[in-house]
Structures are given as structure tokens and as C-alpha cells.
PDB file of N, CA and C in Angstrom:
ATOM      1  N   UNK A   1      11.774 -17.804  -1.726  1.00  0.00           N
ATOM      2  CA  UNK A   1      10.512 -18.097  -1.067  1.00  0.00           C
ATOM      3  C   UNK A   1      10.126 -16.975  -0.090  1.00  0.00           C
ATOM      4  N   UNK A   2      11.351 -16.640   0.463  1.00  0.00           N
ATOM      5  CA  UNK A   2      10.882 -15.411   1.522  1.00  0.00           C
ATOM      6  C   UNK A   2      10.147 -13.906   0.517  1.00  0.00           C
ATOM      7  N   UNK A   3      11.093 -13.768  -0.387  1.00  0.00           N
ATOM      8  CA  UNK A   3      10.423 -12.234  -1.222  1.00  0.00           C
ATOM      9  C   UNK A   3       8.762 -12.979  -1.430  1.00  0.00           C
ATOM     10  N   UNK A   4       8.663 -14.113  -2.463  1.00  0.00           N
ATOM     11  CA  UNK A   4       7.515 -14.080  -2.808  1.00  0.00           C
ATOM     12  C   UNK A   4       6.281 -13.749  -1.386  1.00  0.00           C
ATOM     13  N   UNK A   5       6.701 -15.170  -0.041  1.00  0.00           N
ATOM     14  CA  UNK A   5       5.501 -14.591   1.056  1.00  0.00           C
ATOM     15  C   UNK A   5       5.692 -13.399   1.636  1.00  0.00           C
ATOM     16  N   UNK A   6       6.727 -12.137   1.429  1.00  0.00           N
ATOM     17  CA  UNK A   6       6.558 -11.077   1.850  1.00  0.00           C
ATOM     18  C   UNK A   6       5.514 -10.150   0.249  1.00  0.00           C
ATOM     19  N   UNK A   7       6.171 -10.455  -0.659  1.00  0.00           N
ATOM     20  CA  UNK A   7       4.958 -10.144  -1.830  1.00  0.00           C
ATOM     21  C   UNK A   7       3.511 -10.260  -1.539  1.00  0.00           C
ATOM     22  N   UNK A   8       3.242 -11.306  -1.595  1.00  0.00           N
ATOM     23  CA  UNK A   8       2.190 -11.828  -1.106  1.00  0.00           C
ATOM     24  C   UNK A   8       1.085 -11.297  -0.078  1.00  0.00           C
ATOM     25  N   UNK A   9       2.106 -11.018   1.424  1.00  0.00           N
ATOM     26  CA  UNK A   9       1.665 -10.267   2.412  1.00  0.00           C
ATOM     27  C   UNK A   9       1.193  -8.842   1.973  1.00  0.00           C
ATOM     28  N   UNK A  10       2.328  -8.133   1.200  1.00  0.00           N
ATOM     29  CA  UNK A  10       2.289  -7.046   1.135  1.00  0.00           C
ATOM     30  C   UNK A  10       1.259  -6.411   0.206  1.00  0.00           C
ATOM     31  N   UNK A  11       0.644  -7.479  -0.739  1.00  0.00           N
ATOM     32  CA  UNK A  11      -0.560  -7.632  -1.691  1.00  0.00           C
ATOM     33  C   UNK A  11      -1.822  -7.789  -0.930  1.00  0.00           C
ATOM     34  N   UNK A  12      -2.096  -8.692  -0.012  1.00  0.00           N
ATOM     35  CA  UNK A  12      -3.202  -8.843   0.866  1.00  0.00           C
ATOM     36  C   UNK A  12      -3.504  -7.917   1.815  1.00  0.00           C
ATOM     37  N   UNK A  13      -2.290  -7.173   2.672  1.00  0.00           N
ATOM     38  CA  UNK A  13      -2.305  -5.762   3.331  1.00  0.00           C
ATOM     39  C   UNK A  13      -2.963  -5.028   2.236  1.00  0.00           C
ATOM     40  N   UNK A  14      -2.900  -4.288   0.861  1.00  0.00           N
ATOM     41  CA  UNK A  14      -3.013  -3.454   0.342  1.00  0.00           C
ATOM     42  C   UNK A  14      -4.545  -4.073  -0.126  1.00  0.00           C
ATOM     43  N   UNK A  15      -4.708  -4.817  -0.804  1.00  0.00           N
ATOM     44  CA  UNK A  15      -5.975  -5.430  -0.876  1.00  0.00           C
ATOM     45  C   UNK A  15      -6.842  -5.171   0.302  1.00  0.00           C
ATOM     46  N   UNK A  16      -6.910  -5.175   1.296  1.00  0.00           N
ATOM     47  CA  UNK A  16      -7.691  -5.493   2.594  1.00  0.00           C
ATOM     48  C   UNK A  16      -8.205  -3.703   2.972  1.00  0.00           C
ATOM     49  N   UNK A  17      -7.085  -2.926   2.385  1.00  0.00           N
ATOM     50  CA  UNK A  17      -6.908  -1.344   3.035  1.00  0.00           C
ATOM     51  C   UNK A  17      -7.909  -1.069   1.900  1.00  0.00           C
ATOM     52  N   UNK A  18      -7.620  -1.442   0.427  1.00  0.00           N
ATOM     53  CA  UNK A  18      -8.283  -0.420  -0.466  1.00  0.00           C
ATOM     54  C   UNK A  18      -9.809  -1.019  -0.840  1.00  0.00           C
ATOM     55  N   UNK A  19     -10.203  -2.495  -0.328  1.00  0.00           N
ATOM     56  CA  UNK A  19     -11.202  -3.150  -0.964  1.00  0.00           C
ATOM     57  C   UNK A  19     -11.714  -4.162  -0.048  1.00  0.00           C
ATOM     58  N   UNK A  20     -11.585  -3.942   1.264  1.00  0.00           N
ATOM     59  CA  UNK A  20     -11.993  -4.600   2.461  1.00  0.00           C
ATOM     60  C   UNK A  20     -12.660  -3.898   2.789  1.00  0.00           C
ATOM     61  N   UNK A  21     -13.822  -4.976   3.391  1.00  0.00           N
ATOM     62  CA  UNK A  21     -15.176  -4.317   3.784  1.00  0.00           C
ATOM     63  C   UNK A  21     -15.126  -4.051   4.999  1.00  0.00           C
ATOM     64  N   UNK A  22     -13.865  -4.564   5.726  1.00  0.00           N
ATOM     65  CA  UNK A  22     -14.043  -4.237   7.312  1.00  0.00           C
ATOM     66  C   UNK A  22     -13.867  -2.680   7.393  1.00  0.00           C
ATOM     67  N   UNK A  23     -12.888  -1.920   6.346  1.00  0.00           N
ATOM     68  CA  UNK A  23     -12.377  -0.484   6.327  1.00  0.00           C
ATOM     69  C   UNK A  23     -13.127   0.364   5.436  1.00  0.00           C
ATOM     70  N   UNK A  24     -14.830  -0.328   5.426  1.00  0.00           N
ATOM     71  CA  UNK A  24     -15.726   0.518   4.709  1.00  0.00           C
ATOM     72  C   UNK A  24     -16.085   2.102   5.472  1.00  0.00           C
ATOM     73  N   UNK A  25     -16.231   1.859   6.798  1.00  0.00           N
ATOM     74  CA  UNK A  25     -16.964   3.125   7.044  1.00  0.00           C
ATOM     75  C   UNK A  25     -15.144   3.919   7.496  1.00  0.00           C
ATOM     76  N   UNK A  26     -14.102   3.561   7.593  1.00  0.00           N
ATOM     77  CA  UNK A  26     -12.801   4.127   7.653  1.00  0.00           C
ATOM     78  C   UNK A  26     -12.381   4.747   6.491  1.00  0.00           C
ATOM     79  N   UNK A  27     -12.701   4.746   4.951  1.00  0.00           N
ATOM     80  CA  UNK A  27     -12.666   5.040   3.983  1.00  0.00           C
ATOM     81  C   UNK A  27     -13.531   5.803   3.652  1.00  0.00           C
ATOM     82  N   UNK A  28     -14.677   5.691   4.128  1.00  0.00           N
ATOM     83  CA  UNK A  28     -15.915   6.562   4.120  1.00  0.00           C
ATOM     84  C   UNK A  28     -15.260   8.278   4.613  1.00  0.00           C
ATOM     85  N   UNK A  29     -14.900   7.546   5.926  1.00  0.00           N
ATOM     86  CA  UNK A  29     -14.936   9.176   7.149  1.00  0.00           C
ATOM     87  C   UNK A  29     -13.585   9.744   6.351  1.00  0.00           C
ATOM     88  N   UNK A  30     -12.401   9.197   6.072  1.00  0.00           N
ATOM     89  CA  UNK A  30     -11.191  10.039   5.377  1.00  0.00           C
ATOM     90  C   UNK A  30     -11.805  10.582   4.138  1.00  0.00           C
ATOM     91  N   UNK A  31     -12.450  10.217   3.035  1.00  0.00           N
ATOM     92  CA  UNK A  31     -12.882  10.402   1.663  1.00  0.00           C
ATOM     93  C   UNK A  31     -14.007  11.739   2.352  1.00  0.00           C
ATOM     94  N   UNK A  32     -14.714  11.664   3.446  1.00  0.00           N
ATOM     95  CA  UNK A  32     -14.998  12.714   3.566  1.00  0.00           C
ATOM     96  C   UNK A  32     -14.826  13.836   4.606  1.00  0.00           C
ATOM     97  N   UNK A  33     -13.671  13.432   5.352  1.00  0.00           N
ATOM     98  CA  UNK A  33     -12.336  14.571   5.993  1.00  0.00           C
ATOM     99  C   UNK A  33     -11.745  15.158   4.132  1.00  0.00           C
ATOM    100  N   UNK A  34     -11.440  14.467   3.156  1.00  0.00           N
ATOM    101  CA  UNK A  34     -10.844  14.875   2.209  1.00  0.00           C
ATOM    102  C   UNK A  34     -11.425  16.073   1.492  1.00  0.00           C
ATOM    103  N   UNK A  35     -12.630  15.626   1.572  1.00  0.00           N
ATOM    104  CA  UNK A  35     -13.356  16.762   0.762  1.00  0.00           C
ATOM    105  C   UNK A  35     -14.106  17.865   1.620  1.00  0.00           C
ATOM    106  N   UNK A  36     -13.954  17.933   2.636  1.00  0.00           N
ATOM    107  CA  UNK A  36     -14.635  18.902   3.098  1.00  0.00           C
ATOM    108  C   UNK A  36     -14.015  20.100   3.281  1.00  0.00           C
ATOM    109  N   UNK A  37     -14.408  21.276   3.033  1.00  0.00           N
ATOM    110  CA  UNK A  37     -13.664  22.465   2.577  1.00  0.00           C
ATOM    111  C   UNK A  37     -13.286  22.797   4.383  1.00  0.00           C
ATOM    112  N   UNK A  38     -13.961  22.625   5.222  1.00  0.00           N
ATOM    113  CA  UNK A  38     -14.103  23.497   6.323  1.00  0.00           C
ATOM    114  C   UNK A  38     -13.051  22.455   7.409  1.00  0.00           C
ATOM    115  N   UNK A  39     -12.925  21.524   7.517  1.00  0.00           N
ATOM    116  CA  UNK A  39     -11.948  20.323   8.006  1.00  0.00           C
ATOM    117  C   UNK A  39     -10.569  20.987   8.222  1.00  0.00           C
ATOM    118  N   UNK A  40     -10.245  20.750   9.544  1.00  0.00           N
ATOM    119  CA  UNK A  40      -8.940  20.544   9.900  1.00  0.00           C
ATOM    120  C   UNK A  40      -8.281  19.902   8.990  1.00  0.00           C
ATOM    121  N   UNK A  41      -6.600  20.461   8.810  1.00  0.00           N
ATOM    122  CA  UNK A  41      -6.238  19.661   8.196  1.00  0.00           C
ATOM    123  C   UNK A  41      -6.798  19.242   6.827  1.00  0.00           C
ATOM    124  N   UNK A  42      -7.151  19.596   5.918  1.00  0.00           N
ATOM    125  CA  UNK A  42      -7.776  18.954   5.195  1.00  0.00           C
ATOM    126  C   UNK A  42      -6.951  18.638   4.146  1.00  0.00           C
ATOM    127  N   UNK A  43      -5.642  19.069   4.105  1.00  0.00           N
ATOM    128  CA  UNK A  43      -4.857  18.858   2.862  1.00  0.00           C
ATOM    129  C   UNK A  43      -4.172  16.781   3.141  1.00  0.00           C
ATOM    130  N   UNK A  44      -4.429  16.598   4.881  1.00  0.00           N
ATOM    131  CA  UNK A  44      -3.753  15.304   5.325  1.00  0.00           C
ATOM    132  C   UNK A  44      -5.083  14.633   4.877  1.00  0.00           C
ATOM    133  N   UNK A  45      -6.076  14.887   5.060  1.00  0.00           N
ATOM    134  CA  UNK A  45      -7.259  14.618   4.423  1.00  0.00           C
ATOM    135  C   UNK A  45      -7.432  13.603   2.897  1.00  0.00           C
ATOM    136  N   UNK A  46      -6.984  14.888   2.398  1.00  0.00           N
ATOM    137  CA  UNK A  46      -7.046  14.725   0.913  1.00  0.00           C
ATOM    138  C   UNK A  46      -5.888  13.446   0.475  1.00  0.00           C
ATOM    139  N   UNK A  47      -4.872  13.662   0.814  1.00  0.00           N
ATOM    140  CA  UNK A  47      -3.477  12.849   0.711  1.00  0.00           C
ATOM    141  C   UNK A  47      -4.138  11.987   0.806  1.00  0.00           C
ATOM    142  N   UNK A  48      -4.816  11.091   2.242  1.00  0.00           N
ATOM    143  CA  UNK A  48      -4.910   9.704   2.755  1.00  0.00           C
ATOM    144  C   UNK A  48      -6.342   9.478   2.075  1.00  0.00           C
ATOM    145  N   UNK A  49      -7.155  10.396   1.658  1.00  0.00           N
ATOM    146  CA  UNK A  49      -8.737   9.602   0.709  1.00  0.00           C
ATOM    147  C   UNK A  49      -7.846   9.632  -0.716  1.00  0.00           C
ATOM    148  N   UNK A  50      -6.676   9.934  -1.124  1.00  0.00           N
ATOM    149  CA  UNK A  50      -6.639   9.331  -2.160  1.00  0.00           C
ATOM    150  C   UNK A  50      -5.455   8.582  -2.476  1.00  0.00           C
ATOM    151  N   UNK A  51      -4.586   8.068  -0.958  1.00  0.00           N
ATOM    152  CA  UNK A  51      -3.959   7.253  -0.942  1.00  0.00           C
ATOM    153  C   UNK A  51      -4.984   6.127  -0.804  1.00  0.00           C
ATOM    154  N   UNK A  52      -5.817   5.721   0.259  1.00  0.00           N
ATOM    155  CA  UNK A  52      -6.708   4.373   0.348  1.00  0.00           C
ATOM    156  C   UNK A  52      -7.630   4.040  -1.324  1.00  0.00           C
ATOM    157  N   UNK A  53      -7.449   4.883  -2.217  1.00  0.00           N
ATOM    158  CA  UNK A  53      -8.424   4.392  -3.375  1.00  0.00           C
ATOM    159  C   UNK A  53      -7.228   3.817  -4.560  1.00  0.00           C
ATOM    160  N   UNK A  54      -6.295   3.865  -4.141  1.00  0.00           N
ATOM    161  CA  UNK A  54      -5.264   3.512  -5.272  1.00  0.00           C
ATOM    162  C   UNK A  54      -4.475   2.420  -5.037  1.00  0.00           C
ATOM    163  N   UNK A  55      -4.415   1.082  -5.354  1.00  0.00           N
ATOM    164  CA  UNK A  55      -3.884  -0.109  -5.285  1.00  0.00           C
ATOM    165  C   UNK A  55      -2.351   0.320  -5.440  1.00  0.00           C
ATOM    166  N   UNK A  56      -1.714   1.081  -6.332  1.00  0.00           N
ATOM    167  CA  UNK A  56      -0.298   1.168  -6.003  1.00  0.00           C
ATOM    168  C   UNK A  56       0.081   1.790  -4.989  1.00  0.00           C
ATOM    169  N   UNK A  57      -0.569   3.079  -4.750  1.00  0.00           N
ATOM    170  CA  UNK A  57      -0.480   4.433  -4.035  1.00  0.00           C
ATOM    171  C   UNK A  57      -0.249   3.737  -2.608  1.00  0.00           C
ATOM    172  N   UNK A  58      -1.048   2.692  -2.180  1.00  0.00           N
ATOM    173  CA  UNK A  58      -1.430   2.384  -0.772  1.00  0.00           C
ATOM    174  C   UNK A  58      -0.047   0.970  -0.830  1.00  0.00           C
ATOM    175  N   UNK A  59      -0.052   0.192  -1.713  1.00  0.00           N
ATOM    176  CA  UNK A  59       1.152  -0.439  -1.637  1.00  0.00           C
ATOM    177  C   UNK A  59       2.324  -0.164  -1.359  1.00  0.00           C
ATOM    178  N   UNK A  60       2.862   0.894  -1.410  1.00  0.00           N
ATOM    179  CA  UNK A  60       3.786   1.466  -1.609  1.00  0.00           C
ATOM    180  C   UNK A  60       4.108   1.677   0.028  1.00  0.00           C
ATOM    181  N   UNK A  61       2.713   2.579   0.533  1.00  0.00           N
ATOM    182  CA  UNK A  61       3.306   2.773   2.077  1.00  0.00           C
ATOM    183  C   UNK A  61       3.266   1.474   3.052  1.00  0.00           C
ATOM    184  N   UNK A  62       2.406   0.377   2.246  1.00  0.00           N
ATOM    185  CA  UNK A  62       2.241  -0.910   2.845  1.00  0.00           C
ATOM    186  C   UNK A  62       3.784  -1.201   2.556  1.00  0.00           C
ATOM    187  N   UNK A  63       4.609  -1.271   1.435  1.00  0.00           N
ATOM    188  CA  UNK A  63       5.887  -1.647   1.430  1.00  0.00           C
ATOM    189  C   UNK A  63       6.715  -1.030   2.908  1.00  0.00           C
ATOM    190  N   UNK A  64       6.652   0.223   2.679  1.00  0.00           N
ATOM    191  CA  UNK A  64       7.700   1.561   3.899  1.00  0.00           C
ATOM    192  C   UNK A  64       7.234   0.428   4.818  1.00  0.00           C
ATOM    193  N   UNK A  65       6.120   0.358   5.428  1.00  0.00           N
ATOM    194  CA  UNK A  65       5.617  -0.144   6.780  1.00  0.00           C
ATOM    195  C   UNK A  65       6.180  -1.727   6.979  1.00  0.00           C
ATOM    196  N   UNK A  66       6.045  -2.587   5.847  1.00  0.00           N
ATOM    197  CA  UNK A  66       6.437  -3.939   6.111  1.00  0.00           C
ATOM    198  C   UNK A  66       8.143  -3.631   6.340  1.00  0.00           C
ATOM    199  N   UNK A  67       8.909  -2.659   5.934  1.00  0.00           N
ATOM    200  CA  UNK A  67      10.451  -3.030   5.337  1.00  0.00           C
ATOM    201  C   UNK A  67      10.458  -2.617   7.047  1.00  0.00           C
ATOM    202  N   UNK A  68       9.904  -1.695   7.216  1.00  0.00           N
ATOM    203  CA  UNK A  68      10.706  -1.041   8.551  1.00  0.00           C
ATOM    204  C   UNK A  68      10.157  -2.398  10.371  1.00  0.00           C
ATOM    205  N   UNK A  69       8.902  -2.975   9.963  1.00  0.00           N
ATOM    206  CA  UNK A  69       8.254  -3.788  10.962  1.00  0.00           C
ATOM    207  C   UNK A  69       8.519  -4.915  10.810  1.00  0.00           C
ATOM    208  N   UNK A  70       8.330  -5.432   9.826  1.00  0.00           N
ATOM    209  CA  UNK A  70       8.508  -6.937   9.552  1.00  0.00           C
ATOM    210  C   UNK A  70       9.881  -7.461   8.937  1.00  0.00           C
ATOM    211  N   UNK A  71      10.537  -7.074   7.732  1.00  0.00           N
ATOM    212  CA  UNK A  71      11.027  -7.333   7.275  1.00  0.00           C
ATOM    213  C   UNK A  71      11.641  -6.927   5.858  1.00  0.00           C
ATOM    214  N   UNK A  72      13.096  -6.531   5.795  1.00  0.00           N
ATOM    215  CA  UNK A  72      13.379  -5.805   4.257  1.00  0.00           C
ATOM    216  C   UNK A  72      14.033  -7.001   3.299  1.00  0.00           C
ATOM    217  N   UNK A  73      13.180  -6.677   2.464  1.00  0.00           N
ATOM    218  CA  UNK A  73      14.209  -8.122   1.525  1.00  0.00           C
ATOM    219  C   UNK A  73      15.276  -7.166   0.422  1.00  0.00           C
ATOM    220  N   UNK A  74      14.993  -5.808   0.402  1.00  0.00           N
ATOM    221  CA  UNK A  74      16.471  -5.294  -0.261  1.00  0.00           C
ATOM    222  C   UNK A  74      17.674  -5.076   0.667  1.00  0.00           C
ATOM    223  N   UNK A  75      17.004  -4.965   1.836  1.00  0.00           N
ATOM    224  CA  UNK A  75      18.276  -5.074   2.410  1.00  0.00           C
ATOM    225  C   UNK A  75      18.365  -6.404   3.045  1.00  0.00           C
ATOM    226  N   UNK A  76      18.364  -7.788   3.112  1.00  0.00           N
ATOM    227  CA  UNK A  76      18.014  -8.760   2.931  1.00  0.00           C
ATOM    228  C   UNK A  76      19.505  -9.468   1.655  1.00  0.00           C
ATOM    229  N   UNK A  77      18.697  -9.149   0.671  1.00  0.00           N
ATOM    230  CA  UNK A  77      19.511  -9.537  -0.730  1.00  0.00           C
ATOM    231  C   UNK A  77      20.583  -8.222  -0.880  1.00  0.00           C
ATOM    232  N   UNK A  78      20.726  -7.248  -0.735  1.00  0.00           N
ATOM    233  CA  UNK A  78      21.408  -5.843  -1.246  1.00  0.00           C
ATOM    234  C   UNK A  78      22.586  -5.510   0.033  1.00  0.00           C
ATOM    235  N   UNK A  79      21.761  -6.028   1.248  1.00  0.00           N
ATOM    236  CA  UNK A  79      22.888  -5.440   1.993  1.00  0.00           C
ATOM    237  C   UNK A  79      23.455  -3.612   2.169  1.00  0.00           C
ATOM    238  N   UNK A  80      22.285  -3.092   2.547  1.00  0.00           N
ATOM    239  CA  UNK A  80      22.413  -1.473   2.350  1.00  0.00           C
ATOM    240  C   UNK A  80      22.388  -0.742   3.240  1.00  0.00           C
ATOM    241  N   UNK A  81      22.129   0.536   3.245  1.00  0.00           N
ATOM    242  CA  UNK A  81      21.404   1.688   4.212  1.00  0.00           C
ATOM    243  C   UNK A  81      20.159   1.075   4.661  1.00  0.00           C
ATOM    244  N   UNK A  82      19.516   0.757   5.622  1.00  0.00           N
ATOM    245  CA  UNK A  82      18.259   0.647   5.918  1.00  0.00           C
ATOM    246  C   UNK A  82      16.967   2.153   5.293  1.00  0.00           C
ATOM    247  N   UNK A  83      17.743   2.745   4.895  1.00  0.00           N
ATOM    248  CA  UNK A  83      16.568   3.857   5.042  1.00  0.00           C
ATOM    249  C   UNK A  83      16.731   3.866   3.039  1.00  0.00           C
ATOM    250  N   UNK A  84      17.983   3.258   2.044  1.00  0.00           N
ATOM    251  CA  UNK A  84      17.155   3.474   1.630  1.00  0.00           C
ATOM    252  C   UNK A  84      16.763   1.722   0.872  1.00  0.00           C
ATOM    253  N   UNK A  85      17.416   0.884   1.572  1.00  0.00           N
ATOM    254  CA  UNK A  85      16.395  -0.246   1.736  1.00  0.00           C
ATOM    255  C   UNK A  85      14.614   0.075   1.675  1.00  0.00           C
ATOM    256  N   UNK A  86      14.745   0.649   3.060  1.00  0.00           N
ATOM    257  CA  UNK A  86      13.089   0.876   3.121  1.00  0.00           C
ATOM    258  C   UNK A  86      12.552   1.776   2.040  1.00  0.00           C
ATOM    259  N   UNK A  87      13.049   2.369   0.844  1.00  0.00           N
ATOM    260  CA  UNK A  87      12.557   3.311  -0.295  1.00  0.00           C
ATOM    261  C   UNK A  87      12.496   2.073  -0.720  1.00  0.00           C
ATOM    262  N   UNK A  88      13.371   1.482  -1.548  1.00  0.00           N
ATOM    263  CA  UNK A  88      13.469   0.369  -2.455  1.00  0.00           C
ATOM    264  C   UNK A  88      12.534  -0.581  -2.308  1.00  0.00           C
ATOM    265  N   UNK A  89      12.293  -0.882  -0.929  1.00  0.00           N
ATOM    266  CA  UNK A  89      10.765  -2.031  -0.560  1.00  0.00           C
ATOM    267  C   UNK A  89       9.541  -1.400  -0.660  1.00  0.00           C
ATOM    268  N   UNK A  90       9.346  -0.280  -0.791  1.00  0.00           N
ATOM    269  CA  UNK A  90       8.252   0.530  -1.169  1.00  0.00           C
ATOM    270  C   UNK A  90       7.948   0.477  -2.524  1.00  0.00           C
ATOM    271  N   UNK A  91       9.112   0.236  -3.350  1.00  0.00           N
ATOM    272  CA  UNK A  91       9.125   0.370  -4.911  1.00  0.00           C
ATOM    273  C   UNK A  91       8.885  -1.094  -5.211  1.00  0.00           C
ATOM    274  N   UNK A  92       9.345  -1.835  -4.761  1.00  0.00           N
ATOM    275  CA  UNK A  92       9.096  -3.138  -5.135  1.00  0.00           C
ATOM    276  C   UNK A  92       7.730  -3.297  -4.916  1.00  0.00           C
ATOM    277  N   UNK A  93       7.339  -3.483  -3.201  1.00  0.00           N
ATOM    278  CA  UNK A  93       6.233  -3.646  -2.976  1.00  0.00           C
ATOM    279  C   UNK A  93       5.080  -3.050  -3.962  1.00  0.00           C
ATOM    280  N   UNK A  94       4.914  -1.822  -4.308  1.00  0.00           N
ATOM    281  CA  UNK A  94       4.158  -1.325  -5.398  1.00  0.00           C
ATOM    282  C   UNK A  94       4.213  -1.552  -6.609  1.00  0.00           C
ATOM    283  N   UNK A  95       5.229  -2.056  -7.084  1.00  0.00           N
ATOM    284  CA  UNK A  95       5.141  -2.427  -8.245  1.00  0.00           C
ATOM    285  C   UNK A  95       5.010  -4.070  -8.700  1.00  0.00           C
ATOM    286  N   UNK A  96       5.237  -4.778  -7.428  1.00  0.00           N
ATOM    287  CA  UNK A  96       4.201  -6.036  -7.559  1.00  0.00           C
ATOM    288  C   UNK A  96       3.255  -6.290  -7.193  1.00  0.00           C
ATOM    289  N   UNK A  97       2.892  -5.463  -6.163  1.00  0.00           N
ATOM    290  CA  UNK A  97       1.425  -5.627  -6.024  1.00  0.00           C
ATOM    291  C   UNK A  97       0.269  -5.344  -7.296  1.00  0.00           C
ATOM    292  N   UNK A  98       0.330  -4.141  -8.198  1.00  0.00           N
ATOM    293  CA  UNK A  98       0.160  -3.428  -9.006  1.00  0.00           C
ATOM    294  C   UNK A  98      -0.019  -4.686 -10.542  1.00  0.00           C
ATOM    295  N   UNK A  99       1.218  -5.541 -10.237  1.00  0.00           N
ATOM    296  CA  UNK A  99       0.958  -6.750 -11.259  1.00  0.00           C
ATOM    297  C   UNK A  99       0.349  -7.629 -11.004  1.00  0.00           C
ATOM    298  N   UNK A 100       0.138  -8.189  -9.594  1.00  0.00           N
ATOM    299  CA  UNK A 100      -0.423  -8.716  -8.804  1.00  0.00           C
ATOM    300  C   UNK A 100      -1.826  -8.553  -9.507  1.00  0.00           C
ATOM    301  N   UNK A 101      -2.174  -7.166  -9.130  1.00  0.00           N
ATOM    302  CA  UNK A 101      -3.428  -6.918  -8.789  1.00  0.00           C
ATOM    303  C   UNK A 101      -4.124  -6.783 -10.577  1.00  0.00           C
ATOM    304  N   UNK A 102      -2.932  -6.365 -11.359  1.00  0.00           N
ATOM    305  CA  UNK A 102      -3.359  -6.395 -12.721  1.00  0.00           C
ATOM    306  C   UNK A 102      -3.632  -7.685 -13.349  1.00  0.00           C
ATOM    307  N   UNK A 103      -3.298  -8.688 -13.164  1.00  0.00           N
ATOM    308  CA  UNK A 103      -3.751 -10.120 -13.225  1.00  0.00           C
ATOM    309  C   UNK A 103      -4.810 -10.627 -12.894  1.00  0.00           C
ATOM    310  N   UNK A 104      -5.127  -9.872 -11.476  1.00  0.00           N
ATOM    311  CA  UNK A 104      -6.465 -10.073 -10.940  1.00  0.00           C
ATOM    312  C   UNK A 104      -7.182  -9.845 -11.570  1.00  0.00           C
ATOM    313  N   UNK A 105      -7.278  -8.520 -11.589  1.00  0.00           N
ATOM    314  CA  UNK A 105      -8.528  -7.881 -12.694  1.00  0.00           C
ATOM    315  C   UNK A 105      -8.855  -8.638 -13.753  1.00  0.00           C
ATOM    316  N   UNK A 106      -7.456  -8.934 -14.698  1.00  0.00           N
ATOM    317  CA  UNK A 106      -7.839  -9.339 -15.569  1.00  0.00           C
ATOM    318  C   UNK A 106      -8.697 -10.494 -15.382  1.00  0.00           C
ATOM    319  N   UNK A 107      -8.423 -11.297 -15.208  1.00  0.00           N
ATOM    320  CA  UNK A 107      -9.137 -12.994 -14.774  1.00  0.00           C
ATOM    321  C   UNK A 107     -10.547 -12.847 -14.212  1.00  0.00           C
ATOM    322  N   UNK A 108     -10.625 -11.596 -13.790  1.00  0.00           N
ATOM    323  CA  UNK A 108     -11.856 -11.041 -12.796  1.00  0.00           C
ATOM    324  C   UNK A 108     -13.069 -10.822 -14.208  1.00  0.00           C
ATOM    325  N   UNK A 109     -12.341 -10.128 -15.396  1.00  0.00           N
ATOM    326  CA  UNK A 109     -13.227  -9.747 -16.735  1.00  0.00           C
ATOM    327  C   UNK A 109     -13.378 -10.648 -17.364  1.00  0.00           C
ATOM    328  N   UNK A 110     -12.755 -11.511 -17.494  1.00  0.00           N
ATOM    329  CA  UNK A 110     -12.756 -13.206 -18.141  1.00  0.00           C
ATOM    330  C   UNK A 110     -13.972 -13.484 -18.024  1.00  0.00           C
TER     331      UNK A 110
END
């Protein structure tokens, strides 16, 4: 019960970052820090406008962030290194969200 409501969480975090309207004009200003040739930085730019457009991409660091703040369920169930616990909850996290979110869709075209 605990993996699934940390699943769960970690699906609605990533949902909210890549397709929440509250982080419309926040997605806006990085997507165009990303592309602008003349921008500081513009390569951290580029990274984060095309980490926020990718449902796995952004899961993934939503995983790093939940394992290390909230809670690791590989190290949890595994009993490990915390650091690379926190890889492993990144991998999970992205790769259920990703099914998660592929379900969605689908039902969404239905």
C-alpha cells in the first residue's frame, strides 16, 4: 500500500509539473531561457525546457526528489546504499509513472 500511494504521489507531482496550468507561464519562461541563443546559461536552459515537456524525463527527477524528502521504498524493501536507493526510485518512479500515464492517454482516445 505504501509503494502504490508513493506511485501515485509521484504520478500527480509529475502530472502537475508537465500539464498543470498553475506552471503555465513557469514552462513558458524556461522553454524560452532554452531557446534563446544569447541567455545565460543556456545549455541549464535547454536541459530543464526539455525536462518539464517529458512525462518520464520529469518523473524520474520527481522520483530522486521524493526518495531523498519523503520517502525511499527501495531502500524501504531492498535495504541499501541510500544513494543508490535514490537511483533505483528514480527508475521506478519513471517507469510507472510512464504506465501510469500510458493508460491515461489511452482511455483519454477512447
Amino acid at each position: 500500500m505504501i509503494l502504490l500511494t508513493w506511485i501515485l504521489a509521484a504520478y500527480g507531482m509529475s502530472q502537475i509539473l508537465v500539464y498543470g496550468s498553475i506552471f503555465d507561464d513557469l514552462r513558458l519562461s524556461i522553454h524560452k531561457w532554452g531557446e534563446n541563443p544569447l541567455s545565460l546559461f543556456r545549455g541549464v536552459g535547454s536541459f530543464l525546457s526539455g525536462l518539464i515537456s517529458c512525462m518520464m524525463c520529469t518523473s524520474t527527477w520527481v522520483g530522486f526528489f521524493m526518495s531523498m524528502v519523503v520517502f525511499s521504498p527501495f531502500n524501504f524493501y531492498m535495504d541499501v546504499h541510500p544513494i543508490i536507493a535514490t537511483f533505483f526510485d528514480g527508475m521506478l518512479a519513471s517507469g510507472a509513472v510512464w504506465a501510469t500515464n500510458a493508460i491515461v492517454e489511452w482511455f483519454e482516445k477512447k
